[in-house]
PDB file of N, CA and C in Angstrom:
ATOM      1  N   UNK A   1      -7.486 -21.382   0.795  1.00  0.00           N
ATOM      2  CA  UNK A   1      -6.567 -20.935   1.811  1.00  0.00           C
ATOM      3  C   UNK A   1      -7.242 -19.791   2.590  1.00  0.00           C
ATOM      4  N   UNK A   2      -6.973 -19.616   4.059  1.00  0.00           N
ATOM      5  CA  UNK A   2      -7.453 -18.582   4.655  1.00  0.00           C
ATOM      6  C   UNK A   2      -7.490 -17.150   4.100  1.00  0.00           C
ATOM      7  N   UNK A   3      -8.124 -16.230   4.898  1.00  0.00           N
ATOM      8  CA  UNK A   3      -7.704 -15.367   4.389  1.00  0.00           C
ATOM      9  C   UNK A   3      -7.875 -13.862   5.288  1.00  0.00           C
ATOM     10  N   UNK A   4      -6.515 -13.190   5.301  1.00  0.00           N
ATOM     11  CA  UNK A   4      -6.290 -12.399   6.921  1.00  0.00           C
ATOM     12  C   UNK A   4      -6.169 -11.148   6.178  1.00  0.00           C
ATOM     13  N   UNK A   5      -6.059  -9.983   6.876  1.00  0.00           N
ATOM     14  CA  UNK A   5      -6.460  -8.511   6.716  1.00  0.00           C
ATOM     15  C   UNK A   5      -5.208  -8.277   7.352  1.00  0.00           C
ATOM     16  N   UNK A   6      -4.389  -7.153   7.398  1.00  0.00           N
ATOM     17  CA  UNK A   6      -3.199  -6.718   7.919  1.00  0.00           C
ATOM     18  C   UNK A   6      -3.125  -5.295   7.697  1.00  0.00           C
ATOM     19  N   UNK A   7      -3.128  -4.976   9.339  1.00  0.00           N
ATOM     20  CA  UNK A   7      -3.444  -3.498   9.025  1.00  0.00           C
ATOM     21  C   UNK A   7      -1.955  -2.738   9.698  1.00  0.00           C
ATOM     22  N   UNK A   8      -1.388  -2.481   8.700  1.00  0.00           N
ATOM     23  CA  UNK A   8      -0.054  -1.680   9.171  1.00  0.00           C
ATOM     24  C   UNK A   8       0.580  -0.531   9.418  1.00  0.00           C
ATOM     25  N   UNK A   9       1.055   0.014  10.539  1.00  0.00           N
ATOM     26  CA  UNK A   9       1.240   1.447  10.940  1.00  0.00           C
ATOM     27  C   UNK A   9       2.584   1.530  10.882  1.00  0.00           C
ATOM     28  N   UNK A  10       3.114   2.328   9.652  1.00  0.00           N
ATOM     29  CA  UNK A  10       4.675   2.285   9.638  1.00  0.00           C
ATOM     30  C   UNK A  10       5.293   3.559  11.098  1.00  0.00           C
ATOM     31  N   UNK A  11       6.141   3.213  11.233  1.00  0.00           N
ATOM     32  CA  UNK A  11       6.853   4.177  12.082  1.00  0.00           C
ATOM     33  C   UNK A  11       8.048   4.723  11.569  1.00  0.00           C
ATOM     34  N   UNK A  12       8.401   5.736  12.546  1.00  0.00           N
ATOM     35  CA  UNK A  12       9.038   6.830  11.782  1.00  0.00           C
ATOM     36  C   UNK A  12      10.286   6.618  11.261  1.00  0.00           C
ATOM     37  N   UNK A  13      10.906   5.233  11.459  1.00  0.00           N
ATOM     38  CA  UNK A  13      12.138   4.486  10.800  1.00  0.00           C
ATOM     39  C   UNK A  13      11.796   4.124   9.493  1.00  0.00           C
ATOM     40  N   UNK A  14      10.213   4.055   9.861  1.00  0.00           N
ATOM     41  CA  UNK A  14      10.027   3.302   8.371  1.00  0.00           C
ATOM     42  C   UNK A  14       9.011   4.000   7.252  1.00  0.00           C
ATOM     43  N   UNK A  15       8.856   5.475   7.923  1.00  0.00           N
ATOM     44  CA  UNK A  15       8.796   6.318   6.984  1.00  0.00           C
ATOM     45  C   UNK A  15       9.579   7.162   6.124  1.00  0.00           C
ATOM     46  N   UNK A  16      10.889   6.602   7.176  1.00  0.00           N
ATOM     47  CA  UNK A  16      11.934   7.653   6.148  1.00  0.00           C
ATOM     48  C   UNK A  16      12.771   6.536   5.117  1.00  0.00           C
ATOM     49  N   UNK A  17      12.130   5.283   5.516  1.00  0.00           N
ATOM     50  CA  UNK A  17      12.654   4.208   4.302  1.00  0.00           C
ATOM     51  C   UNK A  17      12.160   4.584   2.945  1.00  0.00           C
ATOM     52  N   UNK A  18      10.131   4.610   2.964  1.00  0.00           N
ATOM     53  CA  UNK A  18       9.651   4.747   1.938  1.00  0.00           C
ATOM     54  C   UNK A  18       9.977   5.747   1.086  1.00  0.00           C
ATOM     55  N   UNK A  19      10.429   6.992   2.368  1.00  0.00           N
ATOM     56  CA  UNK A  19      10.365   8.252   1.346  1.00  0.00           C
ATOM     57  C   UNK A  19      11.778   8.031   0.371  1.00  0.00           C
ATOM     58  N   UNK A  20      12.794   7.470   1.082  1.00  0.00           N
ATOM     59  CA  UNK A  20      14.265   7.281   0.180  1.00  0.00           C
ATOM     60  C   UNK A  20      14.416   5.912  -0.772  1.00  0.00           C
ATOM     61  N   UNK A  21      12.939   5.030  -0.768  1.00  0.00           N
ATOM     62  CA  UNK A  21      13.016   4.347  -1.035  1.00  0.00           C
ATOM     63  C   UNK A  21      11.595   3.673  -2.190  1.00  0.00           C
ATOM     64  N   UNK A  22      10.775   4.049  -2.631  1.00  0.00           N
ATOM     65  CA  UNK A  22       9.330   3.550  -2.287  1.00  0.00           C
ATOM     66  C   UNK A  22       9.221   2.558  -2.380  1.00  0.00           C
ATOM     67  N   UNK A  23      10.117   2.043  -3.647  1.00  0.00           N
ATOM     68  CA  UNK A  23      10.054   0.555  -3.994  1.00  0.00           C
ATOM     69  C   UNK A  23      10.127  -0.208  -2.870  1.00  0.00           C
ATOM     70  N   UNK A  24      10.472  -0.082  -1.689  1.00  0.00           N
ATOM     71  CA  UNK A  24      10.591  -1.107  -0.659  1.00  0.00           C
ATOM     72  C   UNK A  24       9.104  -1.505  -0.097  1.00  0.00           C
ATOM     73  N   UNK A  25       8.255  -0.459  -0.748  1.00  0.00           N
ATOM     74  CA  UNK A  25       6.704  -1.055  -0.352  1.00  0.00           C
ATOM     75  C   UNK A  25       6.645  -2.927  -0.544  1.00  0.00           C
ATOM     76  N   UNK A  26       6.982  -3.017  -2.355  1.00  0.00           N
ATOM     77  CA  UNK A  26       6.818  -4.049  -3.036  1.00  0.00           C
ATOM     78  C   UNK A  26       7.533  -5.114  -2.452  1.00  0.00           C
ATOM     79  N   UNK A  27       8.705  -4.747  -1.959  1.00  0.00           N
ATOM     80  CA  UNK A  27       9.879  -5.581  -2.119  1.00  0.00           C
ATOM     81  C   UNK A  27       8.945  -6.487  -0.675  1.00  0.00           C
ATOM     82  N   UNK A  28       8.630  -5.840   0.079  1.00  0.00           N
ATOM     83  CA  UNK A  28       8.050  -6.033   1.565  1.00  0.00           C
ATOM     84  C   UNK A  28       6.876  -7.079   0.985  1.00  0.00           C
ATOM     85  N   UNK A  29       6.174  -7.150  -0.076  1.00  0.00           N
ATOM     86  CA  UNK A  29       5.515  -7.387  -0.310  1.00  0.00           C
ATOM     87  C   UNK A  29       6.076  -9.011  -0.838  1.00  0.00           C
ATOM     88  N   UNK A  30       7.049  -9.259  -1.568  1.00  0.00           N
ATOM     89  CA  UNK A  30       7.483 -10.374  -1.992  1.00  0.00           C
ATOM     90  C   UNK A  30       8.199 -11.143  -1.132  1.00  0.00           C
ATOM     91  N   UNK A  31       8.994 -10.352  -0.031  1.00  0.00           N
ATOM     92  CA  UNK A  31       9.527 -10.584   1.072  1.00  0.00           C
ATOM     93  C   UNK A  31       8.437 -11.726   1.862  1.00  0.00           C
ATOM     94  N   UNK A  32       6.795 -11.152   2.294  1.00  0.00           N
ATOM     95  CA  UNK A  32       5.643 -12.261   2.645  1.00  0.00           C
ATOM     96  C   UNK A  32       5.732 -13.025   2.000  1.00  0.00           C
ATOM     97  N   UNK A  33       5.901 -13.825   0.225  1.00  0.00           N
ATOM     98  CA  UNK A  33       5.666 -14.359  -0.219  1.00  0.00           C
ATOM     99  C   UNK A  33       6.468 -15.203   0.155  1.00  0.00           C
ATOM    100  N   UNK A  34       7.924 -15.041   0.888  1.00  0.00           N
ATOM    101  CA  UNK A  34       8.874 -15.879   1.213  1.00  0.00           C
ATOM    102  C   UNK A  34       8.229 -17.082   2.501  1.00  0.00           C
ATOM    103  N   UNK A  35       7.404 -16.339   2.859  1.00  0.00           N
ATOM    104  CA  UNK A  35       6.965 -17.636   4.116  1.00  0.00           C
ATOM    105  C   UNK A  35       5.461 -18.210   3.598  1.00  0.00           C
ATOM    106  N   UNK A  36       5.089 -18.172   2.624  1.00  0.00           N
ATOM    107  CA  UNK A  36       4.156 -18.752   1.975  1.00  0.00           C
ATOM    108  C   UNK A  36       2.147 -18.174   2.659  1.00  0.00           C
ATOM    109  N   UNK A  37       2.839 -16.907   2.405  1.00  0.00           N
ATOM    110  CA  UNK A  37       1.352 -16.001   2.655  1.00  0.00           C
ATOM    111  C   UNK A  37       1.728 -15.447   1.191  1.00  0.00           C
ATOM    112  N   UNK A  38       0.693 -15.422  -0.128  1.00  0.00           N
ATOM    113  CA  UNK A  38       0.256 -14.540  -0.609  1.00  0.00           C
ATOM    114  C   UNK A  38      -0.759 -13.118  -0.759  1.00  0.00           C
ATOM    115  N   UNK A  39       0.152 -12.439  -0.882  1.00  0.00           N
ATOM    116  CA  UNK A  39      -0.437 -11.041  -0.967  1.00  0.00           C
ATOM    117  C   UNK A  39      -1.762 -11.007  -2.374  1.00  0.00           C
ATOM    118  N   UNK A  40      -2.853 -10.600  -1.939  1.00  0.00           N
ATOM    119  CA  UNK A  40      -3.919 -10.181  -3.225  1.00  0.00           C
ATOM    120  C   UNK A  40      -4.174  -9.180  -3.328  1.00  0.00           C
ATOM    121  N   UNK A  41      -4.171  -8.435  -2.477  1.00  0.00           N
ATOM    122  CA  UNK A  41      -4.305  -6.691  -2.650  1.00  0.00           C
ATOM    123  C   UNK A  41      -3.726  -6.148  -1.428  1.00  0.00           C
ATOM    124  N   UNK A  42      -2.982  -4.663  -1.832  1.00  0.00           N
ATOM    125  CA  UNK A  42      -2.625  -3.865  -1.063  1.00  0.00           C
ATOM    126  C   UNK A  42      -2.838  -2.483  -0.983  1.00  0.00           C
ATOM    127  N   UNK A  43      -3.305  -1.938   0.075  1.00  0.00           N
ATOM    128  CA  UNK A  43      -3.837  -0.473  -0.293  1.00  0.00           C
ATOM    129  C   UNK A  43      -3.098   0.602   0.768  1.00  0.00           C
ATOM    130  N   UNK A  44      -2.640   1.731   0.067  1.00  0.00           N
ATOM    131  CA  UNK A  44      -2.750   2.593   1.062  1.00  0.00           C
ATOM    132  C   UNK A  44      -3.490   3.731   1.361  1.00  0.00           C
ATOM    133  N   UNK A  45      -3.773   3.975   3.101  1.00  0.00           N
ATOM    134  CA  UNK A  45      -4.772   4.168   3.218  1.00  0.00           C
ATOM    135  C   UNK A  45      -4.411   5.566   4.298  1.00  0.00           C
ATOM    136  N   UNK A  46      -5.608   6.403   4.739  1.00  0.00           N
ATOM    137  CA  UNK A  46      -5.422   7.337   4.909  1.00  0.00           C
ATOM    138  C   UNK A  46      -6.356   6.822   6.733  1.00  0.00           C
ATOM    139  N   UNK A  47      -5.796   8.302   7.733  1.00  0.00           N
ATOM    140  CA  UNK A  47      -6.429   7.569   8.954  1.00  0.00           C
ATOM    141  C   UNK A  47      -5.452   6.637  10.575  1.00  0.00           C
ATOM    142  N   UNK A  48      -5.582   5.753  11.087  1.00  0.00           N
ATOM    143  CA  UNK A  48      -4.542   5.585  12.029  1.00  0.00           C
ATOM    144  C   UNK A  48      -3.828   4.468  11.334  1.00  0.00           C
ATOM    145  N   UNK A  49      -4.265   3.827  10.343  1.00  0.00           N
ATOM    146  CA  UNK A  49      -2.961   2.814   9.655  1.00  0.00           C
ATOM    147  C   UNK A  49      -2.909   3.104   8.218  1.00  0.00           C
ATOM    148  N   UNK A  50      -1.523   2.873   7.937  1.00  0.00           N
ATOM    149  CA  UNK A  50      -0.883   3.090   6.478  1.00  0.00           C
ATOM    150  C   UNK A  50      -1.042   2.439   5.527  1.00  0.00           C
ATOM    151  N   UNK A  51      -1.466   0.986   5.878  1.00  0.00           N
ATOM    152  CA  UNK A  51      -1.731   0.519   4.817  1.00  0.00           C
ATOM    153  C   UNK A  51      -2.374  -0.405   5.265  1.00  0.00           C
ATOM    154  N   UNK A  52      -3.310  -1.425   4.125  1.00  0.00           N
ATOM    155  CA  UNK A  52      -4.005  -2.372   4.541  1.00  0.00           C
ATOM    156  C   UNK A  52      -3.649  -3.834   3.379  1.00  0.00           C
ATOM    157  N   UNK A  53      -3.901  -4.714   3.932  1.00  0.00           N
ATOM    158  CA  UNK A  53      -3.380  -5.726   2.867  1.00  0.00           C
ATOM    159  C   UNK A  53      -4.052  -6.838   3.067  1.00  0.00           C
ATOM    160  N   UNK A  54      -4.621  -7.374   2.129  1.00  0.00           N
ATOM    161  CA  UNK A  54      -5.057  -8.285   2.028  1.00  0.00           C
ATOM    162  C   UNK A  54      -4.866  -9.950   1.544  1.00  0.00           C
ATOM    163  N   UNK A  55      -4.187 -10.900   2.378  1.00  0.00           N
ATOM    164  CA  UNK A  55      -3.442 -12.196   2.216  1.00  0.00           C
ATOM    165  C   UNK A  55      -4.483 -13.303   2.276  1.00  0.00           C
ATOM    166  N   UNK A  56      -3.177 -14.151   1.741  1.00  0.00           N
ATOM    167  CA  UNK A  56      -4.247 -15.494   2.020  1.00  0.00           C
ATOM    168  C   UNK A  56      -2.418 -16.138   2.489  1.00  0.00           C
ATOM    169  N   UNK A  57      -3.228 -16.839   3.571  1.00  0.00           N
ATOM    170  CA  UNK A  57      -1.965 -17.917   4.299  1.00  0.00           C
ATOM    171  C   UNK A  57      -2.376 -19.266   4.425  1.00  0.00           C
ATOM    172  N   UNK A  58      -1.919 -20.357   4.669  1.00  0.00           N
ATOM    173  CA  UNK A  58      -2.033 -21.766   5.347  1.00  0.00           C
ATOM    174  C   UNK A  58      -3.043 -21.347   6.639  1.00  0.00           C
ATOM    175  N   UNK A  59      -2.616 -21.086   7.827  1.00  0.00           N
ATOM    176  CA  UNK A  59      -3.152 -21.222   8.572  1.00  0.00           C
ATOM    177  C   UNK A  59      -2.485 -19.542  10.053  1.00  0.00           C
ATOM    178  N   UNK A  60      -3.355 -19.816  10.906  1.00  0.00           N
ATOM    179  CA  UNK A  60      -2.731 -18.730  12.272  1.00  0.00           C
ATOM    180  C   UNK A  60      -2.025 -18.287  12.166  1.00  0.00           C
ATOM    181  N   UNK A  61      -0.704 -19.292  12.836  1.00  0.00           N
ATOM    182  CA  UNK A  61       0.663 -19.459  12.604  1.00  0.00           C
ATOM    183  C   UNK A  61       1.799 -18.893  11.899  1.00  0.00           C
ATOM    184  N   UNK A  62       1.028 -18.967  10.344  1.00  0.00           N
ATOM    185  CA  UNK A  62       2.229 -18.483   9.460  1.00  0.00           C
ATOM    186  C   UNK A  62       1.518 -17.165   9.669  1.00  0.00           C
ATOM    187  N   UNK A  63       0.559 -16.342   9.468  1.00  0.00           N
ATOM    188  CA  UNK A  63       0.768 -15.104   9.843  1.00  0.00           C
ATOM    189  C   UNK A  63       1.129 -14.174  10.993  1.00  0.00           C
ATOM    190  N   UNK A  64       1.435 -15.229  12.034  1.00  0.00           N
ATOM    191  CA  UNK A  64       1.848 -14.573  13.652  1.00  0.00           C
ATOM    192  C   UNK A  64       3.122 -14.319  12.824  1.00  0.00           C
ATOM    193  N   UNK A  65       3.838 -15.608  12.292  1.00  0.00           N
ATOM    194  CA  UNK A  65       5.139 -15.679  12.120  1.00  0.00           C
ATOM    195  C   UNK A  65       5.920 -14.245  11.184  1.00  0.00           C
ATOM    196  N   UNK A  66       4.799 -13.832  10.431  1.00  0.00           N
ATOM    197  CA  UNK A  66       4.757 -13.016   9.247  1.00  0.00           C
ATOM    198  C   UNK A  66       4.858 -11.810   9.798  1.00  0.00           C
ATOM    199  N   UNK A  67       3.856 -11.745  10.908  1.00  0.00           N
ATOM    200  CA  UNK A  67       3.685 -10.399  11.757  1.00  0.00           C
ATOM    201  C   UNK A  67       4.998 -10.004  12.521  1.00  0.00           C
ATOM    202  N   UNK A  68       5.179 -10.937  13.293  1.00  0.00           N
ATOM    203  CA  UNK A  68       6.397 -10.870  14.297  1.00  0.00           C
ATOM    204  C   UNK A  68       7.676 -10.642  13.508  1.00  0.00           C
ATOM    205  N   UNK A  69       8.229 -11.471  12.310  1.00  0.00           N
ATOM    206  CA  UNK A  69       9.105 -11.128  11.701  1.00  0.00           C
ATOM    207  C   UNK A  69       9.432  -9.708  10.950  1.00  0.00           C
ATOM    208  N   UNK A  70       8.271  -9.620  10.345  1.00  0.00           N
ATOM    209  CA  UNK A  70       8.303  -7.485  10.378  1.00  0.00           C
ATOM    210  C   UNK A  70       8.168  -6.880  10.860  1.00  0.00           C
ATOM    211  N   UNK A  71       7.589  -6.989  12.201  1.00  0.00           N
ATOM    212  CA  UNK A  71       7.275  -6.545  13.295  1.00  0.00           C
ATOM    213  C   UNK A  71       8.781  -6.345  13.922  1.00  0.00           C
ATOM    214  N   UNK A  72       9.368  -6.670  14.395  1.00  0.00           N
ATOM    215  CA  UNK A  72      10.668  -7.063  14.900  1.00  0.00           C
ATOM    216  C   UNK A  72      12.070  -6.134  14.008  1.00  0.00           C
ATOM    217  N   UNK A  73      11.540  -5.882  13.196  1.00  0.00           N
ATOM    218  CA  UNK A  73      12.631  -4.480  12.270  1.00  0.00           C
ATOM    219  C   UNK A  73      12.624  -3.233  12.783  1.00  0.00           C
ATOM    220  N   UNK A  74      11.477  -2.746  13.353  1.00  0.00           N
ATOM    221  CA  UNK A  74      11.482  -1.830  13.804  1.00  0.00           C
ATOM    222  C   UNK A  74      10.498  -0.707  12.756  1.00  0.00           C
ATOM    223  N   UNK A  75      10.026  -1.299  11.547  1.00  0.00           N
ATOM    224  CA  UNK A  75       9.853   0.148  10.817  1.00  0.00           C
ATOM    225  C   UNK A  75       8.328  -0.316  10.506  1.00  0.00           C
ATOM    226  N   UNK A  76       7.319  -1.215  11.185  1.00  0.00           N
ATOM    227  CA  UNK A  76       5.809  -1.102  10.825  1.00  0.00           C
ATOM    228  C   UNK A  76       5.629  -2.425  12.208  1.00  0.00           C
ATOM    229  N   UNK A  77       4.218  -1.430  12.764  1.00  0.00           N
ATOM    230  CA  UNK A  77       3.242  -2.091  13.620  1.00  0.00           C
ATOM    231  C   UNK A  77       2.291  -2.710  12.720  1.00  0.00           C
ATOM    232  N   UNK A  78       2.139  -4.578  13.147  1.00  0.00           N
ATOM    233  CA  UNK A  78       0.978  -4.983  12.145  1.00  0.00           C
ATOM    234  C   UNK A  78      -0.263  -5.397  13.287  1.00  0.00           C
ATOM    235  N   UNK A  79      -1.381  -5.281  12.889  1.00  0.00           N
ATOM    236  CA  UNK A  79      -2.420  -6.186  13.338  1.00  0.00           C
ATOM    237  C   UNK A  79      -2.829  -6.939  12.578  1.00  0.00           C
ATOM    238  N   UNK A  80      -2.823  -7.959  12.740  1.00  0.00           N
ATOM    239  CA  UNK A  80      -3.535  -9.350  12.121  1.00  0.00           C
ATOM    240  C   UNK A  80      -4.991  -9.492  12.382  1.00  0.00           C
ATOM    241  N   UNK A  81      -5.741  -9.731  11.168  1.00  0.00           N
ATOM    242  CA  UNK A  81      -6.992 -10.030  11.589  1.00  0.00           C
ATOM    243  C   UNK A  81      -7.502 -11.385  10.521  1.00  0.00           C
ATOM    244  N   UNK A  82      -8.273 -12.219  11.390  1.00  0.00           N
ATOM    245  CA  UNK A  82      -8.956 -13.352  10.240  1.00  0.00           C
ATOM    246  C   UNK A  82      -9.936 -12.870   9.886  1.00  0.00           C
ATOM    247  N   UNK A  83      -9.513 -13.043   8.230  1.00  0.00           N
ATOM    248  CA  UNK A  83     -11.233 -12.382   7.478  1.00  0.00           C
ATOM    249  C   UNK A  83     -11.999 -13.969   7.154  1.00  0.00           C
ATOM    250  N   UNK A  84     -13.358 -13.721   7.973  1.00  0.00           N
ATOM    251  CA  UNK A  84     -14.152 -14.737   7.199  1.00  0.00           C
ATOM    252  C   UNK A  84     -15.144 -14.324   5.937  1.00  0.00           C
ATOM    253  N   UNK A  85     -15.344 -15.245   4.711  1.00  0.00           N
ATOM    254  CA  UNK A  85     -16.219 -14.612   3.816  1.00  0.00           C
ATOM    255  C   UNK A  85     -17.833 -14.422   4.267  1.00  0.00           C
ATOM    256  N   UNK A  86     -18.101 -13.709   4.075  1.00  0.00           N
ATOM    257  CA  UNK A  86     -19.833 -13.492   4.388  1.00  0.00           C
ATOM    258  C   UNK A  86     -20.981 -14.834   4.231  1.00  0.00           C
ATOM    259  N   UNK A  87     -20.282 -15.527   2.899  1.00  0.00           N
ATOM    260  CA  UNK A  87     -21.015 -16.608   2.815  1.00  0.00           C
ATOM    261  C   UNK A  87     -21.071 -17.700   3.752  1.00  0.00           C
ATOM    262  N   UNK A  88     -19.707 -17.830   3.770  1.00  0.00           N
ATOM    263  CA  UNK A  88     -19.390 -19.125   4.927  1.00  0.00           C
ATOM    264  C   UNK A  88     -19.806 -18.477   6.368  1.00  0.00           C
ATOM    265  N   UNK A  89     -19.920 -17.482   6.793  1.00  0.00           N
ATOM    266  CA  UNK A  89     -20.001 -16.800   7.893  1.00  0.00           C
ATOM    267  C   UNK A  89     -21.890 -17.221   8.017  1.00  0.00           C
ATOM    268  N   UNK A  90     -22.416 -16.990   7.112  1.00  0.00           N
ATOM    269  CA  UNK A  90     -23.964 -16.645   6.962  1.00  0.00           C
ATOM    270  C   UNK A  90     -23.975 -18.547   6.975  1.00  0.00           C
ATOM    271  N   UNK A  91     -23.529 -19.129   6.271  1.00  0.00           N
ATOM    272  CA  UNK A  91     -23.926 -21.111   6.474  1.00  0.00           C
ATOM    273  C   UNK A  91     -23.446 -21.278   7.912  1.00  0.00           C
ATOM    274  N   UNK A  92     -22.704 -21.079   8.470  1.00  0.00           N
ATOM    275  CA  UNK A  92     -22.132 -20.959   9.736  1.00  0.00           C
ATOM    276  C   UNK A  92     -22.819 -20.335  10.865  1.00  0.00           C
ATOM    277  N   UNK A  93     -23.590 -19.426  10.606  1.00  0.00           N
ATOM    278  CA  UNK A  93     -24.713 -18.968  11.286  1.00  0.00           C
ATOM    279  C   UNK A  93     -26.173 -20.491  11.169  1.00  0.00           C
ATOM    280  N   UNK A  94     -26.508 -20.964  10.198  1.00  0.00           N
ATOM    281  CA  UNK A  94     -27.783 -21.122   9.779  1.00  0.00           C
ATOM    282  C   UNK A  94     -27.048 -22.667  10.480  1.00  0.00           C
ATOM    283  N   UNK A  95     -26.316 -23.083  10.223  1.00  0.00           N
ATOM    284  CA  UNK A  95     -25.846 -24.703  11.052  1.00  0.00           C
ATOM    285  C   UNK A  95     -26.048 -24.212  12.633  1.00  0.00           C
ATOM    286  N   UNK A  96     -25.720 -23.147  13.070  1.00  0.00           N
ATOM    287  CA  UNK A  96     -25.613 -22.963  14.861  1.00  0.00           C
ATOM    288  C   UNK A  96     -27.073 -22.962  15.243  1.00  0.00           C
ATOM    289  N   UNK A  97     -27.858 -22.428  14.067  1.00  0.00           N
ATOM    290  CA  UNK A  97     -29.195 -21.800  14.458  1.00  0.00           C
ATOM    291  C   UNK A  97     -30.370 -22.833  14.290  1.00  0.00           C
ATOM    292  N   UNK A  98     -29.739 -23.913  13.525  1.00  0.00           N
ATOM    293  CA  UNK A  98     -30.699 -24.874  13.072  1.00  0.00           C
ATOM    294  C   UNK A  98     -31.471 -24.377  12.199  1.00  0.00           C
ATOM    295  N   UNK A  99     -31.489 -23.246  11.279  1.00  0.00           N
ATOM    296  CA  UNK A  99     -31.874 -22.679   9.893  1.00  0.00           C
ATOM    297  C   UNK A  99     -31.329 -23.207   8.940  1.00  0.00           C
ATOM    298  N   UNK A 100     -31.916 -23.437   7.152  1.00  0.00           N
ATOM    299  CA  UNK A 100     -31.107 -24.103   6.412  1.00  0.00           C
ATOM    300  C   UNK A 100     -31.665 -22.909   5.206  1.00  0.00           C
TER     301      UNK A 100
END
């Protein structure tokens, strides 16, 4: 399954969730699992975003869908990014290049 990077900047609705709340980190976390992106790691992080997370989804799609739907609460900005692995990235190079 793919696998996307999500870099999230809570806002100030949704900093005063965590602080009255923390557990809602997790809950947010099982909440993704509802549209069939698993979460593999989550970190928080110090800098212009709060946290970073690391999924695996089906495809684009379900993480626009993922984005926009938390996105749309009001209490975290996400960016979506596709992570490719280094390996497949590096065979993917050597097929364009005619290297083997």
């Amino acid at each position: 399954m793919p696998t996307y990077v999500l870099l999230s900047m809570v806002t100030p609705e949704g900093r005063k969730t965590i602080k009255e709340r923390h557990e809602r980190i997790k809950e947010v976390s099982k909440e993704v699992e509802q549209f069939g992106v698993k979460v593999t790691t989550q970190f928080a992080v110090l800098g212009p975003y709060d946290f970073v997370s690391i999924v695996e989804a089906p495809d684009n799609e379900t993480i626009a869908r993922v984005s926009a739907e938390l996105s749309s609460r009001g209490t975290v900005q996400i960016m979506s990014l596709p992570a490719i692995p280094v390996e497949k990235f590096i065979r993917r190079l050597r097929t364009t290049t005619g290297k083997r």
